[in-house]
Protein backbone atom coordinates (compact mmCIF):
# COMPACT_ATOMS: atom_id res chain seq x y z
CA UNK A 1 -0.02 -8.19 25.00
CA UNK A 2 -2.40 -10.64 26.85
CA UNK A 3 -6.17 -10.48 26.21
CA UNK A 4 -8.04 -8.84 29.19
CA UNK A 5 -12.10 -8.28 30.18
CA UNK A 6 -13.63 -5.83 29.33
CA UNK A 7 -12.22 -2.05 30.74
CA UNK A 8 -13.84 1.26 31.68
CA UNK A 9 -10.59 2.66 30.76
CA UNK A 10 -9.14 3.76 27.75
CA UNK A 11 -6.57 5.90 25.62
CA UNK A 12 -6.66 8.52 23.20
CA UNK A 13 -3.22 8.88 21.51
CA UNK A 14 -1.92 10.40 18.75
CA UNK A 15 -2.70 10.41 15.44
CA UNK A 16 -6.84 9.87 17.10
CA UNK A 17 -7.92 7.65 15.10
CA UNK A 18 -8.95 5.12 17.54
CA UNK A 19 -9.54 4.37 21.00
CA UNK A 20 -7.58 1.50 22.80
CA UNK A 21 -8.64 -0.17 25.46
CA UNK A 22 -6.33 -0.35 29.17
CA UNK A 23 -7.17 -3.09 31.78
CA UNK A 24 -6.47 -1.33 34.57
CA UNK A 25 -4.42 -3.74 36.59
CA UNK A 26 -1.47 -2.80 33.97
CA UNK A 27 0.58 0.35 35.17
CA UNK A 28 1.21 3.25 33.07
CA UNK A 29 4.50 3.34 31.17
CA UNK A 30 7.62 4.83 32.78
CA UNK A 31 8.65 6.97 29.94
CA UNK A 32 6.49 10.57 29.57
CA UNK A 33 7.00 10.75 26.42
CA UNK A 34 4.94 7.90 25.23
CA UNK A 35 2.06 9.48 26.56
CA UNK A 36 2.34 13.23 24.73
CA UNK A 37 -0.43 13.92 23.80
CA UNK A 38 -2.80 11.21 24.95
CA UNK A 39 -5.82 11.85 27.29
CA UNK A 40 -7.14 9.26 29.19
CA UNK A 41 -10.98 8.14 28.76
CA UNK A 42 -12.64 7.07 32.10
CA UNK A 43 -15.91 5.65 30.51
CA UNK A 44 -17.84 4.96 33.61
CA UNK A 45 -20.28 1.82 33.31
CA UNK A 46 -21.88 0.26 36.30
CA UNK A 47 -20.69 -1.55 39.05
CA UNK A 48 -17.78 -1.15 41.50
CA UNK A 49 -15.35 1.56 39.98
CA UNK A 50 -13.03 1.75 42.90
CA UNK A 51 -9.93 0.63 41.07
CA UNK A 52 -10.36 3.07 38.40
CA UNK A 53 -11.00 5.95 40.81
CA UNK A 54 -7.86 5.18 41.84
CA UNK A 55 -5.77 4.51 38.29
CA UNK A 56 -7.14 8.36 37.55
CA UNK A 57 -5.59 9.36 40.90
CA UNK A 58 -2.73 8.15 40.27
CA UNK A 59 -2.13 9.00 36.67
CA UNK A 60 0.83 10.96 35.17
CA UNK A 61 0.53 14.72 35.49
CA UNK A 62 0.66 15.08 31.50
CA UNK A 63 -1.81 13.08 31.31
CA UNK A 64 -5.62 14.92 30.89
CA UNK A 65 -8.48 12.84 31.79
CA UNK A 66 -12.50 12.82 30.38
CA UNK A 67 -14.99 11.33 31.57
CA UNK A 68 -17.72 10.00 29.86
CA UNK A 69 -20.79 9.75 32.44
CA UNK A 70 -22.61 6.51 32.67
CA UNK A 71 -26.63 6.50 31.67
CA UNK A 72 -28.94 8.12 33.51
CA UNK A 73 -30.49 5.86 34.88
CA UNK A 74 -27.17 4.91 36.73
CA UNK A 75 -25.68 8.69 37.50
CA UNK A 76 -27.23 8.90 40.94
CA UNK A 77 -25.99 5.35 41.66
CA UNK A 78 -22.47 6.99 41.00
CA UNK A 79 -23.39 10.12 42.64
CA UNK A 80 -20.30 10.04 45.30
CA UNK A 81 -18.07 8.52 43.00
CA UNK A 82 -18.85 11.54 40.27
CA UNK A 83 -18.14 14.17 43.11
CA UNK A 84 -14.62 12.48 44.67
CA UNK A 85 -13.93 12.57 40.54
CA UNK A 86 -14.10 16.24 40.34
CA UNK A 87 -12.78 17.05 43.83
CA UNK A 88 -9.18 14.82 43.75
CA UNK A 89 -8.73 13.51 39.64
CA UNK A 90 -9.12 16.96 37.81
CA UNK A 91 -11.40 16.29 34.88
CA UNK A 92 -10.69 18.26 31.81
CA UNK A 93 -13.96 17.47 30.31
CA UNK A 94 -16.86 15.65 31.18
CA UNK A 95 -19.16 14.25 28.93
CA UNK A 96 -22.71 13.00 28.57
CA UNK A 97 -23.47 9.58 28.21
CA UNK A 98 -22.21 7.69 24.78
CA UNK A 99 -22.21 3.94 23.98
CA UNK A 100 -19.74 4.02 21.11
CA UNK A 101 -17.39 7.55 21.99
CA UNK A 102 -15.91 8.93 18.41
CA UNK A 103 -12.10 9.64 18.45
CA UNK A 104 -12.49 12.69 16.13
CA UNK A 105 -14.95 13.98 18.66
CA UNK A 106 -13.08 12.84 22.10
CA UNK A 107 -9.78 14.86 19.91
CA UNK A 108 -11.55 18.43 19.30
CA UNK A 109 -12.13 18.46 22.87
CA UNK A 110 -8.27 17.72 23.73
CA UNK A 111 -7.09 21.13 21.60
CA UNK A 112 -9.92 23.00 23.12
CA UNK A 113 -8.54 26.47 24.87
CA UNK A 114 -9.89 27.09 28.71
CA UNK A 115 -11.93 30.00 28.32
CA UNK A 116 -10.04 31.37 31.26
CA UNK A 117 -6.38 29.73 30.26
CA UNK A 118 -4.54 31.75 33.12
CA UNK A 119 -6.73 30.68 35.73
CA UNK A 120 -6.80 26.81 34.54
CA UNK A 121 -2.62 26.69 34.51
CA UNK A 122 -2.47 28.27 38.06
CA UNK A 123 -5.35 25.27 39.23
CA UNK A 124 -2.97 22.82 37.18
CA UNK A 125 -0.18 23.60 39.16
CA UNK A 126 -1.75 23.71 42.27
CA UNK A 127 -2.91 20.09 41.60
CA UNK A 128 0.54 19.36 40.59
CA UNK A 129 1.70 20.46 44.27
CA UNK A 130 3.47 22.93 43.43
CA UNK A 131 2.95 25.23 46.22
CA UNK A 132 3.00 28.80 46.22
CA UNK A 133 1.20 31.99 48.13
CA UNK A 134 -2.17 33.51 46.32
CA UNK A 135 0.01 36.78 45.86
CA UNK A 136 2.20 34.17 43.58
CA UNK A 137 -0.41 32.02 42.03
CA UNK A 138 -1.76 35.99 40.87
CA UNK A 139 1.71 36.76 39.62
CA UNK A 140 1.12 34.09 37.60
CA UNK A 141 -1.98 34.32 36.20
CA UNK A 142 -1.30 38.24 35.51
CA UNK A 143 1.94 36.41 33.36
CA UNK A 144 0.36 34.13 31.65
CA UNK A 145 -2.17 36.76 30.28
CA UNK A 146 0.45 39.33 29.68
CA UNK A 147 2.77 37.00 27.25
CA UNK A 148 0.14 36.90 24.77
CA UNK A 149 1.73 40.47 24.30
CA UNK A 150 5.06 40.99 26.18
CA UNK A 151 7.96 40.06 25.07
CA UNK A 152 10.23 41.62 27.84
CA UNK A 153 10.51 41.15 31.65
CA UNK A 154 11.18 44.74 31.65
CA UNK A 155 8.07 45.20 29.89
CA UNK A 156 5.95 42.70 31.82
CA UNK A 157 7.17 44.35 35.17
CA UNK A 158 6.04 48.01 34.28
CA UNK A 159 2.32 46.01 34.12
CA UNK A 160 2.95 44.37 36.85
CA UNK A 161 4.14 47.68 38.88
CA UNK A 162 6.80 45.71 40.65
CA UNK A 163 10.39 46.13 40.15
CA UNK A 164 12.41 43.22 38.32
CA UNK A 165 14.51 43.18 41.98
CA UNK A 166 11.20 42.34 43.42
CA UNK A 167 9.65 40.41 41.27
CA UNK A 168 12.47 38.22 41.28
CA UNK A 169 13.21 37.81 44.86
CA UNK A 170 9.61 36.56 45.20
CA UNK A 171 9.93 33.58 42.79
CA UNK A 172 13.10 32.85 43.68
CA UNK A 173 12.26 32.68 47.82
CA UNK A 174 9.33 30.54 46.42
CA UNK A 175 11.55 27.93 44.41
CA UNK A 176 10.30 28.73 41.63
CA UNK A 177 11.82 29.23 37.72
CA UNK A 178 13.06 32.97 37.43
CA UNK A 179 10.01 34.97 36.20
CA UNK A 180 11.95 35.50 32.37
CA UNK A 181 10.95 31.94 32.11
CA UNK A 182 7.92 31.98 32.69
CA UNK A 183 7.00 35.14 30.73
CA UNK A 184 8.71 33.07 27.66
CA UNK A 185 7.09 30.01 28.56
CA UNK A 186 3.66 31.24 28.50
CA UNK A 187 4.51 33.42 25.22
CA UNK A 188 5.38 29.70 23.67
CA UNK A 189 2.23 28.09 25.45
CA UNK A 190 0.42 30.78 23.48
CA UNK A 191 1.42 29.75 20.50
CA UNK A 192 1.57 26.10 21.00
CA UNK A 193 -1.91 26.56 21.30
CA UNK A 194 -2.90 28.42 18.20
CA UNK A 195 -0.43 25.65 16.28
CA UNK A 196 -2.42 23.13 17.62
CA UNK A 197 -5.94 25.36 16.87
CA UNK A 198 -5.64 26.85 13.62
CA UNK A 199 -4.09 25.99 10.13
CA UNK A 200 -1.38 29.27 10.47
CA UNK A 201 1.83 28.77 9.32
CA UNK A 202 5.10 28.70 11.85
CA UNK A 203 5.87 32.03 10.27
CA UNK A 204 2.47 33.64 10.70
CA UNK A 205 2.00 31.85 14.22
CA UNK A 206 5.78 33.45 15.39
CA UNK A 207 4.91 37.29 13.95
CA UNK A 208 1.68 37.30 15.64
CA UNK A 209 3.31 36.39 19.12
CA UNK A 210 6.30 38.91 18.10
CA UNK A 211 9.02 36.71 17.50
CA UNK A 212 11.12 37.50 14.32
CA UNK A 213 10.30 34.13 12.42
CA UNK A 214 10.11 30.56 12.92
CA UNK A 215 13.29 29.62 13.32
CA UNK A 216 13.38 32.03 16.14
CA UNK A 217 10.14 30.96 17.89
CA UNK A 218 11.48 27.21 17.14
CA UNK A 219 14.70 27.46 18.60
CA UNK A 220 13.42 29.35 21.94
CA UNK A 221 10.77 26.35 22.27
CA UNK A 222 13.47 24.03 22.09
CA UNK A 223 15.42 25.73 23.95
CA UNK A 224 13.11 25.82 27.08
CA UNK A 225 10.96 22.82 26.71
CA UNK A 226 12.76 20.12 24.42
CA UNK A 227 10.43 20.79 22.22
CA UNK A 228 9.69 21.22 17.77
CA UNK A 229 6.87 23.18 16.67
CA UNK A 230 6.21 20.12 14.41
CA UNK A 231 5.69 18.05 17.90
CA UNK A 232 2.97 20.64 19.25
CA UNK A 233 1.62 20.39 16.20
CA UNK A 234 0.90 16.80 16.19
CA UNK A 235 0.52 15.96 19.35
CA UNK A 236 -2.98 18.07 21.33
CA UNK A 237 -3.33 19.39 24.81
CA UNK A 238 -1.59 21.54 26.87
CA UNK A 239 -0.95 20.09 30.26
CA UNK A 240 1.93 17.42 28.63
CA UNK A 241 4.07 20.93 27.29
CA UNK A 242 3.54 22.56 30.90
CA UNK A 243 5.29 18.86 31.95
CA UNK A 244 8.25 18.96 29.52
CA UNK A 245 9.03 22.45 30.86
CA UNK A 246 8.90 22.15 34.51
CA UNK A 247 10.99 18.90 33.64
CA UNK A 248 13.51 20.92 32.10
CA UNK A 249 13.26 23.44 35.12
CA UNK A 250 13.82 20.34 37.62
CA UNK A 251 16.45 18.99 35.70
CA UNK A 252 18.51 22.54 35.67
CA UNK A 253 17.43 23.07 39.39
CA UNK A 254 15.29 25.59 39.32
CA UNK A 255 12.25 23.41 40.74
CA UNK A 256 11.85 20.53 42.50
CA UNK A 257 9.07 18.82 42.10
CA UNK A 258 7.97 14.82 42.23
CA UNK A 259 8.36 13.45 38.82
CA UNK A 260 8.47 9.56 39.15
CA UNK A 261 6.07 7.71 37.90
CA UNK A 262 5.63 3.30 38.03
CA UNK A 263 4.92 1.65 34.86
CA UNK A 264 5.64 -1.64 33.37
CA UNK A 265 7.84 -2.80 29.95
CA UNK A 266 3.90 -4.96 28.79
CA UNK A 267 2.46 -1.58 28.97
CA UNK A 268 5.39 0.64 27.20
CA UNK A 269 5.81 -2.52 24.40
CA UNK A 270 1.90 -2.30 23.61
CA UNK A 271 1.54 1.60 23.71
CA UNK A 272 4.32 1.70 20.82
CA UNK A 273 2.32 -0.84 19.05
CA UNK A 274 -1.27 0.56 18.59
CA UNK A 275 -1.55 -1.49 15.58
CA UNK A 276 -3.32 -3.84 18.18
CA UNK A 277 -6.55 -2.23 17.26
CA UNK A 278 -6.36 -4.04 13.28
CA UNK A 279 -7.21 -0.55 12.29
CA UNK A 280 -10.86 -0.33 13.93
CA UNK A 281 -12.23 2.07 16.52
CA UNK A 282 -12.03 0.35 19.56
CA UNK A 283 -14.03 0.32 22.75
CA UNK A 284 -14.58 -2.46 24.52
């Protein structure tokens, strides 16, 4: 990979160790995968940060962004910039000024829960553009709460006082998945979530969500997402498992949502090689 000047941008990947530097004239790759679990770090320095503003735009969905505010004696020079940030890029975290950002830090905010997780995956979607009416985006909300403790749509309509004709006919007038995938999709977001936040075992993780064991709560996360408990594990964040289900919504037709993304081969051939950093924290 050809040397570059110095970058506002950066990566956090997997296993978070260290943090490599991205020019930002290089595009981000065109497979997803590469970039499960990685946030990108938007260090902002001084001078003209239009380019990055728009690399964050355009970033892949699964792809949570922090930003790292300059000193203060420069925040009010980046006043506007800081609020078209927050309005249009979706921040997941933004952080006081640091010269030297540590990965083990930057990480523990990647697995941290939304206080109010319902109401953050309804806002993700809606900056997804995936459009739907507030009665909908509600729905929602009320579901993703709900699966921390239903395990049946017959169950989670009785809470929802709606019959499963109903309920039904709404998300499916809407284009969106049936609502038995999303109650079992937020049941496995639930406990992708504590894998990723606590040291419990697959079988302790699956009995506390009410599945029967492991190999049951494994095989229904494959079976919706593409996805291992082993992955989830590794891997931090939330927004890149939301991604690999509504991909394998899209893909059975159940949404339809944009899911291209540019990237170049330079880009894809150095993210598989992190060994680039010589084994040292990097930011440059």
């Amino acid at each position: 990979m050809k040397q570059h000047g110095k970058s506002s941008l950066s990566l956090l990947a997997p296993p978070y160790r260290h943090i490599l530097p991205v020019p930002p004239e290089e595009a981000f790759p065109n497979d997803k995968k590469l970039l499960w679990g990685a946030a990108l770090i938007w260090h902002i320095q001084g001078g003209d940060e239009t380019a990055n503003l728009a690399v964050v735009r355009s970033r892949p969905a699964s792809l949570p962004l922090m930003v790292i505010l300059p000193t203060a004696a420069r925040v009010q020079q980046h006043a506007d910039l800081l609020l078209q940030v927050t309005e249009s890029a979706r921040p997941s975290v933004v952080l006081p000024h640091h010269s030297e950002p540590d990965p083990e830090e930057l990480s523990g905010y990647l697995s941290d829960v939304p206080s109010n997780f319902a109401v953050e995956l309804v806002e993700y979607l809606r900056w997804r553009k995936i459009h739907m009416t507030s009665e909908t985006r509600h729905t929602i909300m009320k579901i993703c709460e709900l699966a921390e403790y239903t395990t049946t749509l017959s169950g989670l309509c009785r809470s929802l006082y709606v019959s499963r004709r109903a309920l039904g006919r709404r998300f499916r007038n809407a284009g969106l998945p049936v609502p038995s995938h999303w109650l079992q999709f937020c049941r496995l977001l639930h406990a992708s979530l504590r894998l990723q936040n606590s040291g419990g075992t697959l079988f302790e993780i699956s009995r506390r969500f009410n599945y029967a064991d492991g190999f049951t709560l494994s095989n229904q996360m494959y079976r919706l997402t593409g996805l291992r408990p082993s992955i989830v594990r590794a891997k931090l964040g939330w927004e890149w498992i939301v991604e690999a289900w509504l991909e394998a919504e899209r893909a059975s037709g159940k949404l339809s949502i944009p899911t291209t993304q540019k990237g170049t081969n330079d880009f894809q051939e150095a993210w598989r090689r992190p060994r680039l950093c010589d084994g040292r924290p990097l930011v440059r």
